[in-house]
Protein backbone atom coordinates (compact mmCIF):
# COMPACT_ATOMS: atom_id res chain seq x y z
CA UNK A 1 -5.69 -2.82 42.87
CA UNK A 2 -7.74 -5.70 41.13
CA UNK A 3 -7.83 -7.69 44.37
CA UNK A 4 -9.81 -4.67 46.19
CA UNK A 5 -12.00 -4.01 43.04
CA UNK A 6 -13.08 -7.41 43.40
CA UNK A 7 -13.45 -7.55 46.55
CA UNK A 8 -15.86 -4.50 46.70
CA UNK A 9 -17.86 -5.12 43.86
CA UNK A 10 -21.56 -6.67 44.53
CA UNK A 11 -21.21 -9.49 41.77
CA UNK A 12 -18.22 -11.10 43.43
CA UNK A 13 -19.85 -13.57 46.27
CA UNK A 14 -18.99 -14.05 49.56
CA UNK A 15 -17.02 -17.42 49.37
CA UNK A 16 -14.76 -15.70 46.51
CA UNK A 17 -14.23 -12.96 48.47
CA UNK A 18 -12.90 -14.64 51.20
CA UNK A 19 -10.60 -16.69 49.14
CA UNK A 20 -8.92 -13.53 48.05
CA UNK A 21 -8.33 -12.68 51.59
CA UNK A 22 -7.43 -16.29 52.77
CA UNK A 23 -4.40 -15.63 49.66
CA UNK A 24 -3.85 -12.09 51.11
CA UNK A 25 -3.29 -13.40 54.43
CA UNK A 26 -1.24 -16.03 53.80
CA UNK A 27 1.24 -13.40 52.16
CA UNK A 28 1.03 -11.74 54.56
CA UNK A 29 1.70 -13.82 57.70
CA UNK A 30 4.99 -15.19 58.27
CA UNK A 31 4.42 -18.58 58.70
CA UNK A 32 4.83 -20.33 54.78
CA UNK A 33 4.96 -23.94 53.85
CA UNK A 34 8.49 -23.66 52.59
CA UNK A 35 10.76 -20.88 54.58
CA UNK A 36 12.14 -17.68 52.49
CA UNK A 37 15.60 -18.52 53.45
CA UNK A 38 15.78 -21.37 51.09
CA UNK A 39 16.73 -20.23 48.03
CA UNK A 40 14.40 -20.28 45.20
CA UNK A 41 12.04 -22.37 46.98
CA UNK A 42 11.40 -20.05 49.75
CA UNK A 43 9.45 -17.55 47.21
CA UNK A 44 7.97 -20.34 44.58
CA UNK A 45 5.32 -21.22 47.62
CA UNK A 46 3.68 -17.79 47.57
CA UNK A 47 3.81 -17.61 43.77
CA UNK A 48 1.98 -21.16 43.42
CA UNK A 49 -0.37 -20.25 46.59
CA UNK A 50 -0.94 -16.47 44.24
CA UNK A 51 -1.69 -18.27 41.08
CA UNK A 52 -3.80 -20.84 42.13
CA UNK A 53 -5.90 -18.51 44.39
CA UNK A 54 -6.44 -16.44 40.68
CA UNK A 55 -6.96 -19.49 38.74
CA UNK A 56 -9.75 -20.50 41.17
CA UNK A 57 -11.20 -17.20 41.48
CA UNK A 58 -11.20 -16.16 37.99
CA UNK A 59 -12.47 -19.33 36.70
CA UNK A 60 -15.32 -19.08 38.70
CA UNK A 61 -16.21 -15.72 38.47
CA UNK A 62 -15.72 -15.32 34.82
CA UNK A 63 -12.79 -13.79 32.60
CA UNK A 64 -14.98 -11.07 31.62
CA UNK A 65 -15.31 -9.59 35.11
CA UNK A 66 -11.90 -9.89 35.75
CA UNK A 67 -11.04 -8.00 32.44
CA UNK A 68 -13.54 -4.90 33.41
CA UNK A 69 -11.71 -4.60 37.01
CA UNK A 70 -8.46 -4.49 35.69
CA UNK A 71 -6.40 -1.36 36.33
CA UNK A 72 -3.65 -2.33 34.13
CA UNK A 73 -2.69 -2.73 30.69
CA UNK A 74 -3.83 -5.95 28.19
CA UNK A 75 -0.36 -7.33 27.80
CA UNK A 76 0.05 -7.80 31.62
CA UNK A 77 -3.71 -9.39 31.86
CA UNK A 78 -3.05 -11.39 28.44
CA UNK A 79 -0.01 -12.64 31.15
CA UNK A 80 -1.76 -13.56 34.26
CA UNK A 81 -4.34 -14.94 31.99
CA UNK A 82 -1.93 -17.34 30.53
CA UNK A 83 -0.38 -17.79 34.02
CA UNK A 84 -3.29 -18.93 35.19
CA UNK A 85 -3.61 -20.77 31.96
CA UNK A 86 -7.00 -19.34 30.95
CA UNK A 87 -5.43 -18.11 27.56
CA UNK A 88 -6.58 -20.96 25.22
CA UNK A 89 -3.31 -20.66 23.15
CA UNK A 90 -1.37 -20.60 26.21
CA UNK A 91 -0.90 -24.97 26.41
CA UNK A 92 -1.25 -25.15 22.40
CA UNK A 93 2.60 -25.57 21.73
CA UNK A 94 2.30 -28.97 20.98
């Protein structure tokens, strides 16, 4: 759901646009850099490829745009936000 609010709305440019579907696609093909037979492994690829395709995109387009697209509640964005590692507090356990 956030990936096609972004992807419609006018603020978003071009170039991030087409880094969501570039991370869409690869999901969606096939063809990964490490095969889902292989246990564990197989999935971690499209995780990584996931999060850093939201890292980059919401770091450039801005948290608060993110947070006005999306459809879901603020515990699960407070989560991709520290996935992402966005969240301030989220490396402060030092």
């Amino acid at each position: 759901m956030l990936v096609t609010r972004l992807a419609r709305d006018a603020r978003v440019p071009g170039r991030r646009k087409l880094l969501l579907l570039a991370g869409i696609g690869y999901l969606a093909t096939p063809f990964d850099f490490v095969p889902d037979f292989v246990p564990i492994l197989g999935q971690m690829d499209d995780v990584i490829v996931v999060v850093l395709v939201l890292r980059s995109f919401i770091r450039s387009s801005g948290e608060p745009l993110v947070r006005e697209l999306w459809p879901g509640s603020e515990e699960s964005l407070a989560l991709i936000l520290r996935l992402v590692q966005l969240d301030p507090s989220a490396g402060s356990d030092q």
